[in-house]
Protein backbone atom coordinates (compact mmCIF):
# COMPACT_ATOMS: atom_id res chain seq x y z
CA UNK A 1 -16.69 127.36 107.80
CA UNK A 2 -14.98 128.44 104.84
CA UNK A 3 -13.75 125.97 101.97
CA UNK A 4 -11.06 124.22 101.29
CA UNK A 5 -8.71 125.08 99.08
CA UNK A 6 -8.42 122.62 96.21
CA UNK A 7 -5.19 122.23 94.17
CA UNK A 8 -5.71 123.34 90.57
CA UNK A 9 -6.55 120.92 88.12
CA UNK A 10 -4.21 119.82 85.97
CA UNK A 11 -5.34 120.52 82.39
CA UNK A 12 -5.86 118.07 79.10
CA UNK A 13 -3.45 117.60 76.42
CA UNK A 14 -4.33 116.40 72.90
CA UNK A 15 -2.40 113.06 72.49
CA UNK A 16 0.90 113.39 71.45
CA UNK A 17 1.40 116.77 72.46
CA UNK A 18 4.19 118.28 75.14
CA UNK A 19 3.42 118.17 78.67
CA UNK A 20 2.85 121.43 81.23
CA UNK A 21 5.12 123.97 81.60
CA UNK A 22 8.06 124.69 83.89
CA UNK A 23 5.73 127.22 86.09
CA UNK A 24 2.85 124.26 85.86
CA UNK A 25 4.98 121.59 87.07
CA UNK A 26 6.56 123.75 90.14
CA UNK A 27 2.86 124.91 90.85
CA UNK A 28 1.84 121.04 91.53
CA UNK A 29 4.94 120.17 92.88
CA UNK A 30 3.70 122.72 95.82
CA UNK A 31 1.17 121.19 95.81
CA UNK A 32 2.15 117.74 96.30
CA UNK A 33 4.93 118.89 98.66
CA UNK A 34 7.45 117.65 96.52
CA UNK A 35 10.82 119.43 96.73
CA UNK A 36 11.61 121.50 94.01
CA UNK A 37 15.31 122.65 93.25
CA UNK A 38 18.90 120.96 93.79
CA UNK A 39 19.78 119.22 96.84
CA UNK A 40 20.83 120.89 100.22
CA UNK A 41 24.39 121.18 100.78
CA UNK A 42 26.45 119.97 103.48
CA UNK A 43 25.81 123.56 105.35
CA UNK A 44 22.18 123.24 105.69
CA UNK A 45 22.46 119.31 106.64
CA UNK A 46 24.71 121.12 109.70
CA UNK A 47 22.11 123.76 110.62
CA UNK A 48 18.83 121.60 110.33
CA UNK A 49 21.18 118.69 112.64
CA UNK A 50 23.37 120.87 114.85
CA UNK A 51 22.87 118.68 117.88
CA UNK A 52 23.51 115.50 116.06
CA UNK A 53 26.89 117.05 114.74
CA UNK A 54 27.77 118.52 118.33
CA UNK A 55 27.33 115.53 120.24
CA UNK A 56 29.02 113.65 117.89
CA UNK A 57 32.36 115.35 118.15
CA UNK A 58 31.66 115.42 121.82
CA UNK A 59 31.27 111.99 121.88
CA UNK A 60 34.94 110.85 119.35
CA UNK A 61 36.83 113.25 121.17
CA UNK A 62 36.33 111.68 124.70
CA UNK A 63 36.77 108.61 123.70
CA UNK A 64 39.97 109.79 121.84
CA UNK A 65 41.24 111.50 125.16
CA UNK A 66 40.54 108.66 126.84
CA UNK A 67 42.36 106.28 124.74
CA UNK A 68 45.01 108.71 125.54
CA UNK A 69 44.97 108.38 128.98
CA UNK A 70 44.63 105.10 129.87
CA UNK A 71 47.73 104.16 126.80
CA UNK A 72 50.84 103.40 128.36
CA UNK A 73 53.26 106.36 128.43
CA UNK A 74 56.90 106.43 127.33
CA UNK A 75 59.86 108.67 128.95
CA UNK A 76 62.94 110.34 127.17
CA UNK A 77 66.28 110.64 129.11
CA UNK A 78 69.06 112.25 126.99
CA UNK A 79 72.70 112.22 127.87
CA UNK A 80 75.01 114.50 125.95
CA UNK A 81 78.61 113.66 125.36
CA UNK A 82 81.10 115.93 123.38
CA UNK A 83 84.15 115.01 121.05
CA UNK A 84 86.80 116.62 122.71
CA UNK A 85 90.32 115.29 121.51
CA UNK A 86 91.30 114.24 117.77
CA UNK A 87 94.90 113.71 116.62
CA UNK A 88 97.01 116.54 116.66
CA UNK A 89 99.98 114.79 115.34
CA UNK A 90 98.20 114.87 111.90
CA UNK A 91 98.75 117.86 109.84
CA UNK A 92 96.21 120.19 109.59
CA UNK A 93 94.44 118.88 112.77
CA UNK A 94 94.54 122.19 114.74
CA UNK A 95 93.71 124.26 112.44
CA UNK A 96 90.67 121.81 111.22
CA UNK A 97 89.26 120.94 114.77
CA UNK A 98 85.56 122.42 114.69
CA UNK A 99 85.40 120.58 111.77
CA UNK A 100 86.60 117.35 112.32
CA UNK A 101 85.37 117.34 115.71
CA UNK A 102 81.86 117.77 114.23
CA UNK A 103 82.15 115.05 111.59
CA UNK A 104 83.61 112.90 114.37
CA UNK A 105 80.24 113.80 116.35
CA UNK A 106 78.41 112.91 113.91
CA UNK A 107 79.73 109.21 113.26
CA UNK A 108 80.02 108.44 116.97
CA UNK A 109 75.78 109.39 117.26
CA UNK A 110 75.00 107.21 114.38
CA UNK A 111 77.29 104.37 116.25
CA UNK A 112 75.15 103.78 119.29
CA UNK A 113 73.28 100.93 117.29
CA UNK A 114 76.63 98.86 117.33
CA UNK A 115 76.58 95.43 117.93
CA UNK A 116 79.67 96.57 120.29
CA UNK A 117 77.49 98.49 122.11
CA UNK A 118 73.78 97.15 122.00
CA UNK A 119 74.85 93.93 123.02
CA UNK A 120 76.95 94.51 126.68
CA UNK A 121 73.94 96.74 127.17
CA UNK A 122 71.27 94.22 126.30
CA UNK A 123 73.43 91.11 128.93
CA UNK A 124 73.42 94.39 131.32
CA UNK A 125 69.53 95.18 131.16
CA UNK A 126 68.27 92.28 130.78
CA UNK A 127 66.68 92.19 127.06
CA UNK A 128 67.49 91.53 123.94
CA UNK A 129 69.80 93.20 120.78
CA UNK A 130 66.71 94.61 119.00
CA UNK A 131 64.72 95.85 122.15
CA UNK A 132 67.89 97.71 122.97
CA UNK A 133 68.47 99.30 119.68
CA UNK A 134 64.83 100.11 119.33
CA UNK A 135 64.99 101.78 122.64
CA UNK A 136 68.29 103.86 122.08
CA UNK A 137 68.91 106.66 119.20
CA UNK A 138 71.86 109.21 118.38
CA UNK A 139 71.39 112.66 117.30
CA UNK A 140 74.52 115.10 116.39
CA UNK A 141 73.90 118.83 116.58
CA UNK A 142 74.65 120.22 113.00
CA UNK A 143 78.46 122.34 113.53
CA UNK A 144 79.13 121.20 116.88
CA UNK A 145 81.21 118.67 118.33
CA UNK A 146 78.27 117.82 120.81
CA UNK A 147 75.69 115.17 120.60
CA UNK A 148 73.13 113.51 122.47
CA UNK A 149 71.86 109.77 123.13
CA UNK A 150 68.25 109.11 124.31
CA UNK A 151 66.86 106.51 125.27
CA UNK A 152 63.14 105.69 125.12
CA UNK A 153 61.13 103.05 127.52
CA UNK A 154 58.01 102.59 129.39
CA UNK A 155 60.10 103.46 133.04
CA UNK A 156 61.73 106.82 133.52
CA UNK A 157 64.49 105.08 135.74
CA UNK A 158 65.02 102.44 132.99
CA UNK A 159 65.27 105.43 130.65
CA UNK A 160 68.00 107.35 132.91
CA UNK A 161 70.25 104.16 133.53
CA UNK A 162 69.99 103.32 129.75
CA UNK A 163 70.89 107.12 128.19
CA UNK A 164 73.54 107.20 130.99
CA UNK A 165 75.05 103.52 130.25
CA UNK A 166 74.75 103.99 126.51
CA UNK A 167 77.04 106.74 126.57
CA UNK A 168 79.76 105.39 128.87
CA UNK A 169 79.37 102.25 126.99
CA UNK A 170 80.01 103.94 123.40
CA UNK A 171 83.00 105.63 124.68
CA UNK A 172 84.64 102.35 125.83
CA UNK A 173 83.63 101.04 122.27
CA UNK A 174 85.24 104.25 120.78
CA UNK A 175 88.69 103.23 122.92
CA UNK A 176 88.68 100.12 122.22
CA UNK A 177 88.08 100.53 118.45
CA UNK A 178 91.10 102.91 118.23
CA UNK A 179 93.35 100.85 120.04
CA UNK A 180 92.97 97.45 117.76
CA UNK A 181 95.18 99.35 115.07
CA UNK A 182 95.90 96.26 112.12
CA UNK A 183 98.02 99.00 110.44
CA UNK A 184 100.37 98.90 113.47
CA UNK A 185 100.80 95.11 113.11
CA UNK A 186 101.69 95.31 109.40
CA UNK A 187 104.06 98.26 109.80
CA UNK A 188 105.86 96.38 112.55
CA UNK A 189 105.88 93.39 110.51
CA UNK A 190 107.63 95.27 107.63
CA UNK A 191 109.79 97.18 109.66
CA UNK A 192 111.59 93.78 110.69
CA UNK A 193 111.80 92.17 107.45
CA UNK A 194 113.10 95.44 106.33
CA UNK A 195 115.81 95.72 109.58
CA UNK A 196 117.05 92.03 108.65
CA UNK A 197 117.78 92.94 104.49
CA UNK A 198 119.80 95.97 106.12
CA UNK A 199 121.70 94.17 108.24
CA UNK A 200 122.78 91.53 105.13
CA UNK A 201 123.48 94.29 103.08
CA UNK A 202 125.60 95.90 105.68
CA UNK A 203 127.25 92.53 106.24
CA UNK A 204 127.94 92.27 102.46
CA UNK A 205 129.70 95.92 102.31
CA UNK A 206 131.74 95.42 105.20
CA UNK A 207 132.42 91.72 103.79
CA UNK A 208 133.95 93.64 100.73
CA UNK A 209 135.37 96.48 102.00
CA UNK A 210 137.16 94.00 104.77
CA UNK A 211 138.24 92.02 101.48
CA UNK A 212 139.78 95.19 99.55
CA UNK A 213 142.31 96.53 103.16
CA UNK A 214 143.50 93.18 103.19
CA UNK A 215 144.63 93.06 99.83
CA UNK A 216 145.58 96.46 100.19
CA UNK A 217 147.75 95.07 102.89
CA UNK A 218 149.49 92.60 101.64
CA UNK A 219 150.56 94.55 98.28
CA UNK A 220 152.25 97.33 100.09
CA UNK A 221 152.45 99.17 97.55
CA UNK A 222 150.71 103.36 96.49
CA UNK A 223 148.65 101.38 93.98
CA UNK A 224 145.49 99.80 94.95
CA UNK A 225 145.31 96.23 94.16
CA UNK A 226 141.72 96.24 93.78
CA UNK A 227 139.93 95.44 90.21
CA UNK A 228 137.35 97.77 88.66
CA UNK A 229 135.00 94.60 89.06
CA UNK A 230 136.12 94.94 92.89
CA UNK A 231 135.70 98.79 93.28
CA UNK A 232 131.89 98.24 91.68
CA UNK A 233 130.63 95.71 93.99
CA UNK A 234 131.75 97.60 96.98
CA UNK A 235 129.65 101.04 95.78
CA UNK A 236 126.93 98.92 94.92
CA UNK A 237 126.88 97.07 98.20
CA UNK A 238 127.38 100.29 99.98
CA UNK A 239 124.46 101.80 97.67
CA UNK A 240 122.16 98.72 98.51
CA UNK A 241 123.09 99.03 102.22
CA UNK A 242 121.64 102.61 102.63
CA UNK A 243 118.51 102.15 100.62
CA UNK A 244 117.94 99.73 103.01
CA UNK A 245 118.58 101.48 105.92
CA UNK A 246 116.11 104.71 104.40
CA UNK A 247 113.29 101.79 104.40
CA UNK A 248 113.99 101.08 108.17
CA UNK A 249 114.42 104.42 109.05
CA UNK A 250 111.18 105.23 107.01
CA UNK A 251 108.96 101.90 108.21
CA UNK A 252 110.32 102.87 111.83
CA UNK A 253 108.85 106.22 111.80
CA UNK A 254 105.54 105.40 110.40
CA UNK A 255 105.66 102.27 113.11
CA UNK A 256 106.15 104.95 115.75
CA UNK A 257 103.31 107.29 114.15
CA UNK A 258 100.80 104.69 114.59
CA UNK A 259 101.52 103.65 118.06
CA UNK A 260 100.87 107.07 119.18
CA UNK A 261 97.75 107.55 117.00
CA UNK A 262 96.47 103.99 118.78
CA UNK A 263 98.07 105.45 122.34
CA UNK A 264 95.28 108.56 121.89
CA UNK A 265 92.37 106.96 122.28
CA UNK A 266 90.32 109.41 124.41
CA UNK A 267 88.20 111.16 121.57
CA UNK A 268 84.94 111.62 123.54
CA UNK A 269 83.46 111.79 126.63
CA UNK A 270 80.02 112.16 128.43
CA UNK A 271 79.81 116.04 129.00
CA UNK A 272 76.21 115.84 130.63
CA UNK A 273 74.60 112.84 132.35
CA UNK A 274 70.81 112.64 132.21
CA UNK A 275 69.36 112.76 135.31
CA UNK A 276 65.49 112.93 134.57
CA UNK A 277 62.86 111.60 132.13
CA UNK A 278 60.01 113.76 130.07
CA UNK A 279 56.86 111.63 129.70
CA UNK A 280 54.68 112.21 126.26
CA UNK A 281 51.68 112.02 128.15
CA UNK A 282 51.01 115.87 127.08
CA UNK A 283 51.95 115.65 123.83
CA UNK A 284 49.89 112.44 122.90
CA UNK A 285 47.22 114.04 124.42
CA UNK A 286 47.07 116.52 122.29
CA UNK A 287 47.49 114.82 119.28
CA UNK A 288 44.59 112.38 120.40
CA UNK A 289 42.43 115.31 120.96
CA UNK A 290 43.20 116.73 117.51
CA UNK A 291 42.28 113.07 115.88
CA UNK A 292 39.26 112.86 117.87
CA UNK A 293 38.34 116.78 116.79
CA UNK A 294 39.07 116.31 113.04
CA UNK A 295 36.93 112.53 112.88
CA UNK A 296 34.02 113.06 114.80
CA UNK A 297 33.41 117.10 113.15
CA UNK A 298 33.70 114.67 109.77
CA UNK A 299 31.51 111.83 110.93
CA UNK A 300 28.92 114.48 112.36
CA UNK A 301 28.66 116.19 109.35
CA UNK A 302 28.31 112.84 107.36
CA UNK A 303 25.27 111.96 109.64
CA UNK A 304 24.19 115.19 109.13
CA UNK A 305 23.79 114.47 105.76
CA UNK A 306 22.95 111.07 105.82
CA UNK A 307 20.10 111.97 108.19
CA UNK A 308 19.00 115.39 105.62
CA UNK A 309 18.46 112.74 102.68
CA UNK A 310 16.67 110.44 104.29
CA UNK A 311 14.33 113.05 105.31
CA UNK A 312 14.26 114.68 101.28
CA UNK A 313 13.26 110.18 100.84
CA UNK A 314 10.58 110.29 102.97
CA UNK A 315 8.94 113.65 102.29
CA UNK A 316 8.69 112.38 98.17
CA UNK A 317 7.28 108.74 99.26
């Protein structure tokens, strides 16, 4: 039987003097099986646990997926409704319609969150304001005079009828918006105050100018009896008299303008119904597959190393 092997001894040192050297100390380190060098890295944690890290990520991921599954889905239905009239009787309005029809786009899709139109839809469905406007959302499409309204619930039929009603609903809010004109009311106001002070004035010149033939009358004579004081009432009566009947004549037309701007109320309509919901069951899935992918490769690896140091621990105990 041959002999063991014995570790070398380790020699004496005079007191106070330095201890072994660097190829000494590795030597019994061997020896001792004692590590020697820095720490693994997170790489060789991974190949000395492979399993550990594979079922691990195995493990998160199905659970993720499955939290996907069973988590209760939500369907889209979009409508699409286009701006199709704006007021042509302003100037400029041909010419700027693209324009103005996509600005006007724009403001009706940020509108469907009005408490004109959340709440007859939240008496109609049954729920509240803030349910409603949680469930609903406006998008315009950048230069277009299109945009859509979606509507997002737990039902694809609730999500149809909602989309669908939304938009009808808006454009009644639209048309009734435009025809509660306050401009009209003040204009009309001002148009009669303005139509009575012509008709005094005009009573006042023909007052004077009745005044002046009758005296005209009864001198019979080629020289007009009437006084320069007389002659410069009568222009400025007749002066006061027109500039009131410009103001009519001017408040009339604007009166008129307005009534046919309120009259024109037809700026949008729905231009595609929606007729079908898209669940996000796909989607989510994905995304909870990713999650579960990304957290258990980390928490594998971390057990990987966890469980590589505790090993390093117990091997220098």
């Amino acid at each position: 039987m041959a002999d063991r092997v014995q570790p070398p001894e380790s020699p004496s040192y005079p007191a106070g003097s330095d201890a072994t050297t660097d190829d000494e100390v590795r030597e019994l380190d061997q020896w001792n099986d004692v590590p020697s060098g820095p720490s693994p890295g997170v790489w060789d944690a991974v190949r000395a646990s492979p399993l550990l890290v594979a079922a691990t990520v195995v493990i998160v991921t199905a659970l993720a997926v499955a939290a996907g599954v069973v988590r209760q889905q939500k369907y889209t239905a979009t409508a699409r409704v286009a701006v199709l009239h704006v007021d042509f009787a302003s100037p400029g309005a041909l010419s700027g319609f693209a324009t103005s029809a996509a600005t006007l786009a724009d403001t009706y899709a940020r509108s469907v969150d009005a408490n004109g139109v959340v709440n007859p839809l939240a008496v109609k469905f049954r729920s509240s304001p803030s349910t409603i406007r949680d469930e609903l959302s406006g998008a315009g499409i950048p230069a277009s005079p299109i945009f859509t309204i979606s509507a997002t619930t737990t039902s694809p039929v609730r999500s149809v009828a909602l989309a669908n009603a939304a938009a009808a609903q808006l454009a009644a809010y639209i048309r009734r918006v435009n025809l509660s004109n306050p401009d009209a009311t003040r204009l009309y106001l001002e148009l009669v105050k303005a139509e009575d002070q012509a008709a005094i004035t005009l009573v006042t010149k023909q007052g004077l100018q009745s005044s002046a033939r009758a005296a005209a009358t009864a001198a019979r004579g080629p020289v007009s009896p009437l006084s320069p004081t007389q002659r410069a009432q009568i222009a400025l009566a007749t002066a006061h008299a027109s500039a009131a009947q410009d103001r009519v004549n001017s408040l009339r037309a604007a009166y008129q303008q307005s009534v046919v701007g309120a009259s024109q109320t037809q700026f949008m309509q729905p231009l595609e119904s929606a007729f079908a919901a898209s669940s996000d069951r796909n989607s989510k899935l994905a995304l909870f597959a990713f999650a579960g992918l990304a957290v258990g490769l980390g928490l594998g690896v971390a057990l990987a190393v966890l469980r590589q140091a505790r090993r390093r621990t117990a091997r220098s105990t």
